[in-house]
N, C-alpha and C. Protein backbone atom coordinates (compact mmCIF):
# COMPACT_ATOMS: atom_id res chain seq x y z
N UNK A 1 96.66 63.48 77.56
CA UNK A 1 96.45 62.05 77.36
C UNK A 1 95.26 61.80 76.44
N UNK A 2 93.94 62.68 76.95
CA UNK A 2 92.75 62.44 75.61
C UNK A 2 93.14 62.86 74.66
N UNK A 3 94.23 63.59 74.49
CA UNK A 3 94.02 64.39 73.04
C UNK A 3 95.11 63.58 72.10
N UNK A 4 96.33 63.33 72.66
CA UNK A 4 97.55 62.24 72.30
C UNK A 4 97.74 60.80 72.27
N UNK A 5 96.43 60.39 72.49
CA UNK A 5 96.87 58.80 73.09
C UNK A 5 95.61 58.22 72.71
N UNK A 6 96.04 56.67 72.06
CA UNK A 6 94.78 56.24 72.49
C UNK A 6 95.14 54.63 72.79
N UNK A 7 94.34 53.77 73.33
CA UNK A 7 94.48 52.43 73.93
C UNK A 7 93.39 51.60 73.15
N UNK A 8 93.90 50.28 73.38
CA UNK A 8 92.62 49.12 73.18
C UNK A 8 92.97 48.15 73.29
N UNK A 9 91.85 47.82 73.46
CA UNK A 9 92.11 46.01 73.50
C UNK A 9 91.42 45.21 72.94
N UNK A 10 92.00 43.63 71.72
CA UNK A 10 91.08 42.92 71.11
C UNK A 10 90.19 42.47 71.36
N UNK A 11 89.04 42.25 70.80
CA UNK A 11 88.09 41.04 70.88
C UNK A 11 88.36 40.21 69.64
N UNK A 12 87.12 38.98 70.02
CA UNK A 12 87.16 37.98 68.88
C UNK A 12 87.62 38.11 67.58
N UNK A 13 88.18 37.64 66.44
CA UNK A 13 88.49 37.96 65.13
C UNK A 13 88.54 37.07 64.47
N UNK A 14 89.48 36.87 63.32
CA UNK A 14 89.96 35.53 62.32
C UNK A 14 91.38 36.08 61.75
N UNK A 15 92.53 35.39 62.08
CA UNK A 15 93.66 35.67 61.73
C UNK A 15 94.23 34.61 61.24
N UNK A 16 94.22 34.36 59.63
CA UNK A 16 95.51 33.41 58.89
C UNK A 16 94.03 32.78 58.12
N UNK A 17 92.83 33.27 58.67
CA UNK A 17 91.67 32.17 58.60
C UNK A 17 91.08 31.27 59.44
N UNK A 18 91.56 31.82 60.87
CA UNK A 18 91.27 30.90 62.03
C UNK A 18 90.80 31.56 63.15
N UNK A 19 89.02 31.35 63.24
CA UNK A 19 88.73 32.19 64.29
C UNK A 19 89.49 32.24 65.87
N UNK A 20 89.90 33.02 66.64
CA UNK A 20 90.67 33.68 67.44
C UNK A 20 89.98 34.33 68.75
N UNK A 21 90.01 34.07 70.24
CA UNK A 21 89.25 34.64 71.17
C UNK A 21 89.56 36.15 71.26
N UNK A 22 88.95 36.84 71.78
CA UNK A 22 89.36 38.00 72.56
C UNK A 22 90.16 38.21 73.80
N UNK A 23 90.64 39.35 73.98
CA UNK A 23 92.15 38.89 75.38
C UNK A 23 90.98 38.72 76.29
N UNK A 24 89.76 39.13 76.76
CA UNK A 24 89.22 38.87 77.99
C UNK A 24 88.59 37.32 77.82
N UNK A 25 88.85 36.73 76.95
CA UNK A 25 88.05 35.62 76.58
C UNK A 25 89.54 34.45 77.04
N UNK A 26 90.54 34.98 77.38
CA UNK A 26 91.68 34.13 77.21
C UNK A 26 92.07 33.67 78.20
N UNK A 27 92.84 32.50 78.55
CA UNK A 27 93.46 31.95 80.04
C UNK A 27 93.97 32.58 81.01
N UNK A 28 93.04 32.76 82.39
CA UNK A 28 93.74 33.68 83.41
C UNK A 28 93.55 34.90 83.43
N UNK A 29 92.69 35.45 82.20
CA UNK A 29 92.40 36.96 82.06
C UNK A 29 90.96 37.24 82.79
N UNK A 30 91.20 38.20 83.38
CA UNK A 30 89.74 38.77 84.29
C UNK A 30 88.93 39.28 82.67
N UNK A 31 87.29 38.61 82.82
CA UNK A 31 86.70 38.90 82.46
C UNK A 31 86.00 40.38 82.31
N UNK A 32 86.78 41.55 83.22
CA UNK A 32 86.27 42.62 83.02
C UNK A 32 87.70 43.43 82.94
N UNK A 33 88.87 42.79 82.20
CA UNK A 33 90.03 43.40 82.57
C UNK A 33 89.86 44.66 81.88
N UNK A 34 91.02 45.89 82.81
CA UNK A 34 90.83 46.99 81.82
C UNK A 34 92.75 47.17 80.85
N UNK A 35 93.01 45.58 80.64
CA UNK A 35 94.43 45.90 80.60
C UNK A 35 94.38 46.17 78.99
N UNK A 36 95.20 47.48 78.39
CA UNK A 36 95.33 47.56 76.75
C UNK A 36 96.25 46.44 76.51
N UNK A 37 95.56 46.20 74.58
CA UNK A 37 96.58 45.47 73.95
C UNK A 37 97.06 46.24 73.04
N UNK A 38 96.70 47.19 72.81
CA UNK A 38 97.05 48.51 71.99
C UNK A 38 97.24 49.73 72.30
N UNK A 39 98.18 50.29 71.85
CA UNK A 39 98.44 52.11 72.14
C UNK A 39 99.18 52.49 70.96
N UNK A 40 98.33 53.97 70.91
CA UNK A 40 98.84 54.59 69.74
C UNK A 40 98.92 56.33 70.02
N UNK A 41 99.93 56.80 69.78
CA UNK A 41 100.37 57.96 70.48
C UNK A 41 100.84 58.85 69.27
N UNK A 42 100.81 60.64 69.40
CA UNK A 42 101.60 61.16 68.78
C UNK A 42 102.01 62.52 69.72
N UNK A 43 103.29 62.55 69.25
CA UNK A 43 104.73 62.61 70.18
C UNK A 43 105.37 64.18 69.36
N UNK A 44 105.50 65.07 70.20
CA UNK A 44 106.17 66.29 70.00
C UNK A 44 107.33 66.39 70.40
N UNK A 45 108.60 66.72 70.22
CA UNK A 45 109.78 67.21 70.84
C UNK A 45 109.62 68.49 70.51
N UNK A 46 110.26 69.62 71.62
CA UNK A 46 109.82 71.01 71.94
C UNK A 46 111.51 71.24 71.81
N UNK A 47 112.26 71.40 70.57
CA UNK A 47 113.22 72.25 70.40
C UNK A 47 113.27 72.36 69.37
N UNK A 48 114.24 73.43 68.67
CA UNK A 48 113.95 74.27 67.82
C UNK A 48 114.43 73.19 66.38
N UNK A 49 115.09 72.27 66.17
CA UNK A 49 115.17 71.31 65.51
C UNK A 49 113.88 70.94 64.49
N UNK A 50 113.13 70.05 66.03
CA UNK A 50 112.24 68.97 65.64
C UNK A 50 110.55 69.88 66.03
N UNK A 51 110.94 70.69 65.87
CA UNK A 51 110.05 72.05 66.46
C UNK A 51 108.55 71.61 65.30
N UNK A 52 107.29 71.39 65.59
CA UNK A 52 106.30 71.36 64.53
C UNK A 52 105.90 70.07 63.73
N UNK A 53 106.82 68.98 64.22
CA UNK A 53 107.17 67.61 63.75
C UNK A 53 106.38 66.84 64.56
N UNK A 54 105.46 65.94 63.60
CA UNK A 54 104.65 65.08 64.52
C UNK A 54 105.34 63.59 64.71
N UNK A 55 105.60 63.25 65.84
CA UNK A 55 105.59 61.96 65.22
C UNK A 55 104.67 60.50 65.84
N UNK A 56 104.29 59.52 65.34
CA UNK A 56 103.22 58.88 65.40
C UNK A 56 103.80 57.25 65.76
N UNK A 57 103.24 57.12 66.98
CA UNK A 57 103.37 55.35 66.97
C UNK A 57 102.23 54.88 67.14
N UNK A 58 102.61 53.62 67.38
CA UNK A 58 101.64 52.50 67.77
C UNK A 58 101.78 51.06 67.78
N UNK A 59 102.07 50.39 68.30
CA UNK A 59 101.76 48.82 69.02
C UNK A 59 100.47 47.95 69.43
N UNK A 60 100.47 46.84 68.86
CA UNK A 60 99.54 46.46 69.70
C UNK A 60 99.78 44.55 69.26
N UNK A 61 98.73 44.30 69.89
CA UNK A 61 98.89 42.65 70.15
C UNK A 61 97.66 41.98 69.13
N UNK A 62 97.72 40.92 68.19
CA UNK A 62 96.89 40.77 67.16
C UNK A 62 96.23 41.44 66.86
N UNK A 63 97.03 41.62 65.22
CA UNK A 63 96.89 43.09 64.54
C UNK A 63 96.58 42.07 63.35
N UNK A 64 96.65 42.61 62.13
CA UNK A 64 96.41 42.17 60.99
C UNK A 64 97.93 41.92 60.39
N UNK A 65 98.93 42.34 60.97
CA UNK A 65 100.34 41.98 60.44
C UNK A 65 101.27 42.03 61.59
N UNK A 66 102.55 41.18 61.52
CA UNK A 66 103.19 41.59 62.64
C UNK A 66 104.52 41.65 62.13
N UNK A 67 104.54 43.25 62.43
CA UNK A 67 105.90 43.73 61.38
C UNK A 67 106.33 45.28 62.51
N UNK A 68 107.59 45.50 62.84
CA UNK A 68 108.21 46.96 62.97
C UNK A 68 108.57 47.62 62.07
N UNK A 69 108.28 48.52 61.79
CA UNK A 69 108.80 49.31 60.29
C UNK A 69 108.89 51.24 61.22
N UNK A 70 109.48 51.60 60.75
CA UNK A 70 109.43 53.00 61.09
C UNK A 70 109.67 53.83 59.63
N UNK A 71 108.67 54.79 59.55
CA UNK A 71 107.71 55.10 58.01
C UNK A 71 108.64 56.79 58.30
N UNK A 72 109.68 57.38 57.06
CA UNK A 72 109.94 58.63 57.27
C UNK A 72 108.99 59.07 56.40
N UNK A 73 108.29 60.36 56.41
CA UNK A 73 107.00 60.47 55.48
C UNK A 73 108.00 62.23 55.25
N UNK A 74 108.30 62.47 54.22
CA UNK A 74 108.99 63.70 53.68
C UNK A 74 108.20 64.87 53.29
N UNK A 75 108.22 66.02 53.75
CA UNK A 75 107.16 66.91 53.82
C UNK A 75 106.74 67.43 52.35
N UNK A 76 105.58 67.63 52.14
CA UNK A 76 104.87 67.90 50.77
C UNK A 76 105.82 68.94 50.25
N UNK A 77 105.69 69.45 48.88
CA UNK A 77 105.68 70.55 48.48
C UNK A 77 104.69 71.48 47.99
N UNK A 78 104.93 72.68 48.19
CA UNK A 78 103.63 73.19 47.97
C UNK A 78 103.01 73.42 46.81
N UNK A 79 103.42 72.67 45.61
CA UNK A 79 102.46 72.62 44.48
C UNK A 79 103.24 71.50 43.42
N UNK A 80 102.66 71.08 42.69
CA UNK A 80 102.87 69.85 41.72
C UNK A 80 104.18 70.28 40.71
N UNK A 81 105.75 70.11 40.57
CA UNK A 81 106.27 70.59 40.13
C UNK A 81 106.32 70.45 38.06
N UNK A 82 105.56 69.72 38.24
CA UNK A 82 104.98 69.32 36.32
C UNK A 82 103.97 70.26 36.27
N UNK A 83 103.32 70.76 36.74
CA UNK A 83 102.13 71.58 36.43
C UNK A 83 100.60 70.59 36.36
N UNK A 84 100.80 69.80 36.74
CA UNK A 84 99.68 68.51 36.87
C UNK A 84 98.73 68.27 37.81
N UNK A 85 98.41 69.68 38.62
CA UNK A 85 97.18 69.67 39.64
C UNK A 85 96.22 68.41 39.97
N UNK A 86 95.55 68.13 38.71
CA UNK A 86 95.03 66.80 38.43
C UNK A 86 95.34 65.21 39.03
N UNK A 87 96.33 65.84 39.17
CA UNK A 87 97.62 64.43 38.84
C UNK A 87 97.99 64.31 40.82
N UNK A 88 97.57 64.06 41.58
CA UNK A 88 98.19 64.33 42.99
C UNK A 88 99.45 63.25 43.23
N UNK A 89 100.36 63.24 44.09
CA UNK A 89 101.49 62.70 43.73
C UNK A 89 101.58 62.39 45.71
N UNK A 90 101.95 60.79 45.44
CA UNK A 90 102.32 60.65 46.88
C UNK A 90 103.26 60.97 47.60
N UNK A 91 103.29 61.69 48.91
CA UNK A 91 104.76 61.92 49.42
C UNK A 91 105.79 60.88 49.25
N UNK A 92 107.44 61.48 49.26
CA UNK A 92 108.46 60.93 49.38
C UNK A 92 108.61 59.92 50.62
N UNK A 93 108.67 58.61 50.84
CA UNK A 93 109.21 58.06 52.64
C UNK A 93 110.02 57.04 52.55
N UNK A 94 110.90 57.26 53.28
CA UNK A 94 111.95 56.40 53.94
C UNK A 94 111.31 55.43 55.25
N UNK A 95 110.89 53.72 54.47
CA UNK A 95 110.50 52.71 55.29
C UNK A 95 111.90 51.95 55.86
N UNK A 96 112.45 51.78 57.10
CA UNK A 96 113.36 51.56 57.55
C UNK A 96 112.62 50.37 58.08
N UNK A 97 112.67 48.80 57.68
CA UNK A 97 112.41 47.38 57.77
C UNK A 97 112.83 46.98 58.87
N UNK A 98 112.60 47.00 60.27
CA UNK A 98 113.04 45.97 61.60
C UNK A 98 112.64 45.02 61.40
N UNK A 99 111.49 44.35 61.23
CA UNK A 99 111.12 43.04 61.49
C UNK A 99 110.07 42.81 60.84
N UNK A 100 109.88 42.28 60.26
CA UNK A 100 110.50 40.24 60.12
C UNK A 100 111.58 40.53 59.47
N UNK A 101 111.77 41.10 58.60
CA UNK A 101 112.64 41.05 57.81
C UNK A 101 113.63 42.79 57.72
N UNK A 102 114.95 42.75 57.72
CA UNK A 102 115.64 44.00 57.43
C UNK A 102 115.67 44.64 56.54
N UNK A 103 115.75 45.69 56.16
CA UNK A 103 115.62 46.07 54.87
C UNK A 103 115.67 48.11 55.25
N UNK A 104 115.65 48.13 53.95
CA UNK A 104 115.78 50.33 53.46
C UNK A 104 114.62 50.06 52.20
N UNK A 105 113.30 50.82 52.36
CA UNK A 105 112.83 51.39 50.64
C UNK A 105 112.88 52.58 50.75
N UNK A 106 112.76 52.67 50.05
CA UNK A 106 113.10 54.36 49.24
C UNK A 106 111.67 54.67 48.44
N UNK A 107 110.98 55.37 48.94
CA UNK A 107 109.88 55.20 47.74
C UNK A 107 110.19 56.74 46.91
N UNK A 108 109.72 57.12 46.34
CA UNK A 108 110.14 58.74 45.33
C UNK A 108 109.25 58.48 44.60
N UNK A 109 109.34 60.13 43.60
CA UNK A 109 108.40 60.22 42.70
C UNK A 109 109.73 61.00 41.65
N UNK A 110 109.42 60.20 40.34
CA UNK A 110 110.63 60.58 39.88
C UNK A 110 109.86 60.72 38.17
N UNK A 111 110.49 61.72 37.50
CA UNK A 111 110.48 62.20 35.91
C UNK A 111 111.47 61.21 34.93
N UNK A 112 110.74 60.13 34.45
CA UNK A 112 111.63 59.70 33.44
C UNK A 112 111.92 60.43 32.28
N UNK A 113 112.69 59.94 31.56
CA UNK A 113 113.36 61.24 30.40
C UNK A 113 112.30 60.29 29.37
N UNK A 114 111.97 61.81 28.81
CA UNK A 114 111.34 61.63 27.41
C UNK A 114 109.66 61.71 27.68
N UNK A 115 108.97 61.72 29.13
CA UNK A 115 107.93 61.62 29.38
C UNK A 115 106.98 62.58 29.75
N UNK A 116 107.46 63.85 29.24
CA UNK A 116 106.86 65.21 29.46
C UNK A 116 105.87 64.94 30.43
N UNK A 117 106.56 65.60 31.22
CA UNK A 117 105.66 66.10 32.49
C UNK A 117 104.61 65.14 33.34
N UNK A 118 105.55 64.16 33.56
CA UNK A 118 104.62 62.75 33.75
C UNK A 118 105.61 62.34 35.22
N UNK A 119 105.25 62.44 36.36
CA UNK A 119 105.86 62.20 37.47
C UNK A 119 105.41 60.44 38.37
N UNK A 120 106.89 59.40 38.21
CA UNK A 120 106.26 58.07 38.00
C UNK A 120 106.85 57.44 39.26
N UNK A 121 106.44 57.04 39.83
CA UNK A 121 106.18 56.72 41.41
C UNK A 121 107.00 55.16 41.02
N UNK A 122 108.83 54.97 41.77
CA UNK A 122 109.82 54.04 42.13
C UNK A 122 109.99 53.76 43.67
N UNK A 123 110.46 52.68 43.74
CA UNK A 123 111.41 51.98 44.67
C UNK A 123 112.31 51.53 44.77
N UNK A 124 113.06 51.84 45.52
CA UNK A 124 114.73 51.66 45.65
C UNK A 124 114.88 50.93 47.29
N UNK A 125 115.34 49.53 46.54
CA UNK A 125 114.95 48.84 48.05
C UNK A 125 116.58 48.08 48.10
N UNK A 126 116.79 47.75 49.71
CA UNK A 126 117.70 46.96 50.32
C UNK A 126 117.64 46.57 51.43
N UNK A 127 118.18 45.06 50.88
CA UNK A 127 117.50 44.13 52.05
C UNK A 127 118.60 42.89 52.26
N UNK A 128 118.79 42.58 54.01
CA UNK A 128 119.38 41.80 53.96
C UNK A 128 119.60 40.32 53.35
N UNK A 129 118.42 40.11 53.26
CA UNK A 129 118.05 38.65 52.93
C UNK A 129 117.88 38.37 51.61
N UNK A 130 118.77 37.08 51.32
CA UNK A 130 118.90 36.88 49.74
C UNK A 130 120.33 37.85 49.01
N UNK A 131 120.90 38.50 50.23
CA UNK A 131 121.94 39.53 49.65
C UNK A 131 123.07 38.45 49.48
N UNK A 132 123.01 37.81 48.19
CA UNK A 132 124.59 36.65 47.76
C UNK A 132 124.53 35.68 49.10
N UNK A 133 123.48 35.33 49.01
CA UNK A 133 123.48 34.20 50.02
C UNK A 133 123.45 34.02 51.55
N UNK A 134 123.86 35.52 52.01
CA UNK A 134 123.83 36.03 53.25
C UNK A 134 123.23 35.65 54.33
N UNK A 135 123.17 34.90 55.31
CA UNK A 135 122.06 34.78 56.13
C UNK A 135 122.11 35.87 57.39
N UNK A 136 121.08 36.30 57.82
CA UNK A 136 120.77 37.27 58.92
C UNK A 136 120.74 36.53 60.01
N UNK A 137 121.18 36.65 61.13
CA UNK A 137 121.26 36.13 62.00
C UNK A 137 120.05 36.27 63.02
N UNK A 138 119.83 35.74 63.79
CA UNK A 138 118.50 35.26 64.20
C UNK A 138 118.60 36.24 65.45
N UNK A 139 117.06 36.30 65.91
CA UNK A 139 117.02 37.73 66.89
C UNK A 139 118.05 38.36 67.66
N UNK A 140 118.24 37.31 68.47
CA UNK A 140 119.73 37.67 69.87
C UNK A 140 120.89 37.21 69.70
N UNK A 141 120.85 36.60 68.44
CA UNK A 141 122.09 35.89 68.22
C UNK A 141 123.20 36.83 68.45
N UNK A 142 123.42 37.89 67.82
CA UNK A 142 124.47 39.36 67.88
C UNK A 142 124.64 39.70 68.64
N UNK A 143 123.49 39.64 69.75
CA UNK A 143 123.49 40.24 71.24
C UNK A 143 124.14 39.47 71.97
N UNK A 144 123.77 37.92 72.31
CA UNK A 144 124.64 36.84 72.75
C UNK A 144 126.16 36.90 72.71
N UNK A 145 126.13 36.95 70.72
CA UNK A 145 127.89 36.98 70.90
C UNK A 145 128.10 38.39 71.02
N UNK A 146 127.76 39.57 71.42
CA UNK A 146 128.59 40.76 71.75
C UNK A 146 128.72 40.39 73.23
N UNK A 147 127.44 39.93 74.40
CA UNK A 147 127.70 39.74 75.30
C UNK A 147 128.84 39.31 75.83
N UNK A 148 129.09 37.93 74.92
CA UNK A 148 130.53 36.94 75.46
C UNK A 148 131.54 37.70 75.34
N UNK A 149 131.46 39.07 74.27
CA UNK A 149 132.76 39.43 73.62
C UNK A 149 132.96 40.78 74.46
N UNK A 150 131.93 40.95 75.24
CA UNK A 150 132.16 42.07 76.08
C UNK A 150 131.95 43.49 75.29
N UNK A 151 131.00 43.42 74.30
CA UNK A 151 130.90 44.39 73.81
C UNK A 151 129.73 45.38 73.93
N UNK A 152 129.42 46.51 74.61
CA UNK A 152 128.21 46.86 74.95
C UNK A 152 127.48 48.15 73.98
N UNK A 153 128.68 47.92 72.85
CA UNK A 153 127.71 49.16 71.88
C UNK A 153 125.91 48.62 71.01
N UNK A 154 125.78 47.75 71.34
CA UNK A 154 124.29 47.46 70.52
C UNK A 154 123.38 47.30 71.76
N UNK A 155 123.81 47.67 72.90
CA UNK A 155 122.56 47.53 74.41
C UNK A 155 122.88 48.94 74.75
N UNK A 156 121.25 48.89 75.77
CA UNK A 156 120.52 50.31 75.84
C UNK A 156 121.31 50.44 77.21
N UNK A 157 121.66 51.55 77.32
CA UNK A 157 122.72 52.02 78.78
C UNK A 157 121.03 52.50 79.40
N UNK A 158 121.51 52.51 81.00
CA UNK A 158 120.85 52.49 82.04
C UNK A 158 119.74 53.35 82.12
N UNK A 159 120.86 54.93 81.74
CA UNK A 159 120.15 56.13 81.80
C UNK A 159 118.94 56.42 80.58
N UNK A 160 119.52 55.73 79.42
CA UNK A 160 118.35 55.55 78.22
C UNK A 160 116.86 54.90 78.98
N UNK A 161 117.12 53.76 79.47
CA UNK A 161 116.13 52.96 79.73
C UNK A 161 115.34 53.56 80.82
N UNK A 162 115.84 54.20 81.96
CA UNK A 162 115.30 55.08 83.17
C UNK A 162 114.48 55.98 82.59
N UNK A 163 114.69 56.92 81.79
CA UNK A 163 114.28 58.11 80.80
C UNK A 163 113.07 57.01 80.34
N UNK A 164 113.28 56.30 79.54
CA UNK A 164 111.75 56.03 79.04
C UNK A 164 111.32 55.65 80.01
N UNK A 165 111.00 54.98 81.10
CA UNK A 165 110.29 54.61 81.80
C UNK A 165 109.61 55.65 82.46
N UNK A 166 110.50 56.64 82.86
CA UNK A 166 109.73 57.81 83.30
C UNK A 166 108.89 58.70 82.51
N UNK A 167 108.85 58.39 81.09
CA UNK A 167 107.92 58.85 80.20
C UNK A 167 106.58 58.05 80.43
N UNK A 168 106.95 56.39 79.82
CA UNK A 168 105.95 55.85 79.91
C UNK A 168 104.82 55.95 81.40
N UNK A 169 105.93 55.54 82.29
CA UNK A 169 105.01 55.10 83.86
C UNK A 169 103.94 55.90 84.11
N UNK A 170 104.08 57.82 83.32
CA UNK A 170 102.99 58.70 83.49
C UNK A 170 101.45 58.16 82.76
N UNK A 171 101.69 57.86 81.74
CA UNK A 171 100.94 57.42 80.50
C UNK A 171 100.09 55.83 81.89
N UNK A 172 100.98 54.99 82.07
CA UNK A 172 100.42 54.17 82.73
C UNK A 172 99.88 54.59 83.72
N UNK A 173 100.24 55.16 84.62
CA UNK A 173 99.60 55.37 85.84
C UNK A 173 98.23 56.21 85.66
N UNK A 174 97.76 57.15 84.31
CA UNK A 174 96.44 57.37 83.95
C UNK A 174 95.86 56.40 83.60
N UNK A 175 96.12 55.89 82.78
CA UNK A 175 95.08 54.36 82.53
C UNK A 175 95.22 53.59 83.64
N UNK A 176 95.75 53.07 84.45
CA UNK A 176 95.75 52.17 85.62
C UNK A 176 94.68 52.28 86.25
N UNK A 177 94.28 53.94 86.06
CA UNK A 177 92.99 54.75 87.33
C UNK A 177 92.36 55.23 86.42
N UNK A 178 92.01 54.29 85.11
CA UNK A 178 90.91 55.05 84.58
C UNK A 178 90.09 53.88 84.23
N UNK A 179 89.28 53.48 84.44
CA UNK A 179 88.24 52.22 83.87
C UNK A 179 87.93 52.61 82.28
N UNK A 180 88.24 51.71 81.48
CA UNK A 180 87.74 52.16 80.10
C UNK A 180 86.18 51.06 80.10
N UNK A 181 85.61 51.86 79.18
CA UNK A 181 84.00 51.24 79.08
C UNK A 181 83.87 50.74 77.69
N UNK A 182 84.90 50.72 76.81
CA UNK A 182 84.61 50.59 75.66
C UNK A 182 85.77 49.56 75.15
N UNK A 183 86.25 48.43 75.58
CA UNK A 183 86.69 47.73 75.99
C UNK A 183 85.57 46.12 75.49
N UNK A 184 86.28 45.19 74.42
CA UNK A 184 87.13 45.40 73.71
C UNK A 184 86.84 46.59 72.58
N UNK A 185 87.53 47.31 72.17
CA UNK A 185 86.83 48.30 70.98
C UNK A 185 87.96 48.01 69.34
N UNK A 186 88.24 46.89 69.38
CA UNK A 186 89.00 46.47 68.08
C UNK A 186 89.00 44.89 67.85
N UNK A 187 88.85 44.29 66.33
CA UNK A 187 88.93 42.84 66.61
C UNK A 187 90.46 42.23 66.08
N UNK A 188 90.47 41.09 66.72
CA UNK A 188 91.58 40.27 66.28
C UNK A 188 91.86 40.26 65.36
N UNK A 189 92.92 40.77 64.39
CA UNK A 189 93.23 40.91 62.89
C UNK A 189 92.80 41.78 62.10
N UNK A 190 92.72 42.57 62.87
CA UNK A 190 92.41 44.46 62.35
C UNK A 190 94.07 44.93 62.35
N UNK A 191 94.14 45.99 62.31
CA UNK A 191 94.82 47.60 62.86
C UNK A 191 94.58 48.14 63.56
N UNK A 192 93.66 47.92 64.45
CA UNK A 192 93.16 48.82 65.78
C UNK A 192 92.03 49.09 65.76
N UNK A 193 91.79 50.09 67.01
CA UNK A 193 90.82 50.65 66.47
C UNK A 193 90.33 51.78 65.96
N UNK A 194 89.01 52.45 65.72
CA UNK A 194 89.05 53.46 64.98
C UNK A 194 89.27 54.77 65.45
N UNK A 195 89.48 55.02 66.96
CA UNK A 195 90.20 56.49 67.19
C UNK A 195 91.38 56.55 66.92
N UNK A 196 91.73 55.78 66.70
CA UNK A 196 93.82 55.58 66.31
C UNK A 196 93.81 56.54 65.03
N UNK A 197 92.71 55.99 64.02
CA UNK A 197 92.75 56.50 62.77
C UNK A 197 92.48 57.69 62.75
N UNK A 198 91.49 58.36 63.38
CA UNK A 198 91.05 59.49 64.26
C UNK A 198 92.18 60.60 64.42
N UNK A 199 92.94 59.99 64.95
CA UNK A 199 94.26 60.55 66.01
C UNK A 199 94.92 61.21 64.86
N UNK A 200 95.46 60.48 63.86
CA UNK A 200 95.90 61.17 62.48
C UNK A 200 95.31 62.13 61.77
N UNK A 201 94.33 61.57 61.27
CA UNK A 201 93.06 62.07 60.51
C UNK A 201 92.72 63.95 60.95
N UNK A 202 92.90 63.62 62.17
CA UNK A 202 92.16 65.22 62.40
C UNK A 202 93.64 66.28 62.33
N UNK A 203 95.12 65.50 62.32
CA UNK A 203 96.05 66.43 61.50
C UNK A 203 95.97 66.18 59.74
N UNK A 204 95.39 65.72 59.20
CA UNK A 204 95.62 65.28 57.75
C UNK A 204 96.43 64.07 57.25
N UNK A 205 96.45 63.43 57.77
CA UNK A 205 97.75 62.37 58.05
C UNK A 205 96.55 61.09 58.08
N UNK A 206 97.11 59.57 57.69
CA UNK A 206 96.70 58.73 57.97
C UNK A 206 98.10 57.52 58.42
N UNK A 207 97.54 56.64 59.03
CA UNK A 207 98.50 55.28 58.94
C UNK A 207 99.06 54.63 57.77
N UNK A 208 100.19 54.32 57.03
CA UNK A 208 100.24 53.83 56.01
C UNK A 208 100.10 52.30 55.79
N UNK A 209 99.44 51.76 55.14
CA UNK A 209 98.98 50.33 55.56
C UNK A 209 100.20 49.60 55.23
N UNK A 210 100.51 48.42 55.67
CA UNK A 210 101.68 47.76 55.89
C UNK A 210 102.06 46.92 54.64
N UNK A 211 100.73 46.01 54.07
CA UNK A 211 101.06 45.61 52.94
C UNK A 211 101.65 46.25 51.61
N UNK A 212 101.61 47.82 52.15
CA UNK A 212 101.72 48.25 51.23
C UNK A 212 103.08 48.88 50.57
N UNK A 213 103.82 48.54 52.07
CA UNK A 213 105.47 49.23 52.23
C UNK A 213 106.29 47.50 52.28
N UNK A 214 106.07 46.54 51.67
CA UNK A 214 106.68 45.84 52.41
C UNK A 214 108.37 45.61 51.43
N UNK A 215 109.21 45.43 52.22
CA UNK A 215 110.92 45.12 51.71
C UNK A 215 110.64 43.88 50.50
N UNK A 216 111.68 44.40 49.00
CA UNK A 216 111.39 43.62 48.46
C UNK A 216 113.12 42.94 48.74
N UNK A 217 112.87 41.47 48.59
CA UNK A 217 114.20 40.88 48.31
C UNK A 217 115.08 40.93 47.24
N UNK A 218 116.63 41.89 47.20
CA UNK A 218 117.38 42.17 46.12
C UNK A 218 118.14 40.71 45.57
């Protein structure tokens, strides 16, 4: 849990431009609560597959953006294929867009013709919105009408949902019985806080900032 995990919770900030309390500062909240508004975890599967594969979340409650994205980050190669040492080149990733908005980018690093040895960083994006007029339908709307229609392929079956819980409830039941002292340790309209960054950092890895992946409209 110390070594995989980390928690927090906001204090005061300014989000949109509008100063903002802290959760212990808020209606009904115990002034010494130890409840997180943040967790950020990285996650091993132990088979021979996904064997060596990190993978990295995190959630939390006034952040500096409020977006789901799940970031595929494509493993380096081991040397610059132009001969351009100099030149460092960002990994390949597949940003898969949940929310606010749907969407696929594609980011690459690609050789235009004629540009000797010059490797030029594209995006290849798709997105629902704006697709010939298309409108996306609004959160539950799909869920609603599969409900009526009796259709249960887009909901989580029982045994899915049991399984995580029995992941998570471990994770909870250490923090439940652990008093944190450092509490709030992030402000309102950040990214967290700074062991999150930590958490990456000491594999070589960082968070990719959000503004920076965002779906463009085709």
């Amino acid at each position: 849990m110390k070594e995989f995990f980390v928690r927090g919770q906001y204090g005061a900030g300014t989000i949109d431009g509008h100063e903002v309390p802290g959760y212990r500062e808020e209606p009904m909240v115990d002034a010494h609560s130890n409840t997180e508004t943040f967790v950020a975890g990285k996650l091993l599967i132990d088979n021979f597959r996904w064997a060596g594969v990190p993978f990295y979340i995190r959630t939390g409650k006034r952040m500096e953006a409020k977006s789901t994205k799940i970031i595929i980050q494509f493993k380096d190669i081991p040397m610059n294929l132009y001969y351009r040492p100099e030149e460092p080149l960002n990994p390949n990733l597949l940003v898969i867009h949940i929310q606010p908005e749907e969407g696929i980018t594609l980011h690459l690093n690609a050789k235009k013709a004629r540009q000797n040895e010059v490797a030029t960083p594209i995006k290849l994006n798709y997105a629902n919105k704006g697709m010939n007029g298309y409108n996306t339908p609004e959160s539950y709307e799909k869920l609603l009408y599969d409900c009526m229609r009796g259709d249960a392929t887009n909901f989580t079956h029982w045994d899915e949902v049991a399984l995580s819980w029995s992941f998570t409830d471990k994770i909870s039941h250490v923090w439940e019985n652990t008093i944190e002292e450092n509490f709030p340790n992030y402000a309102a309209g950040t990214m967290g806080p700074k062991c999150a960054d930590e958490l990456l950092e000491k594999d070589g890895f960082f968070w990719w900032p959000i503004t920076n992946l965002e779906v463009d409209n085709c």
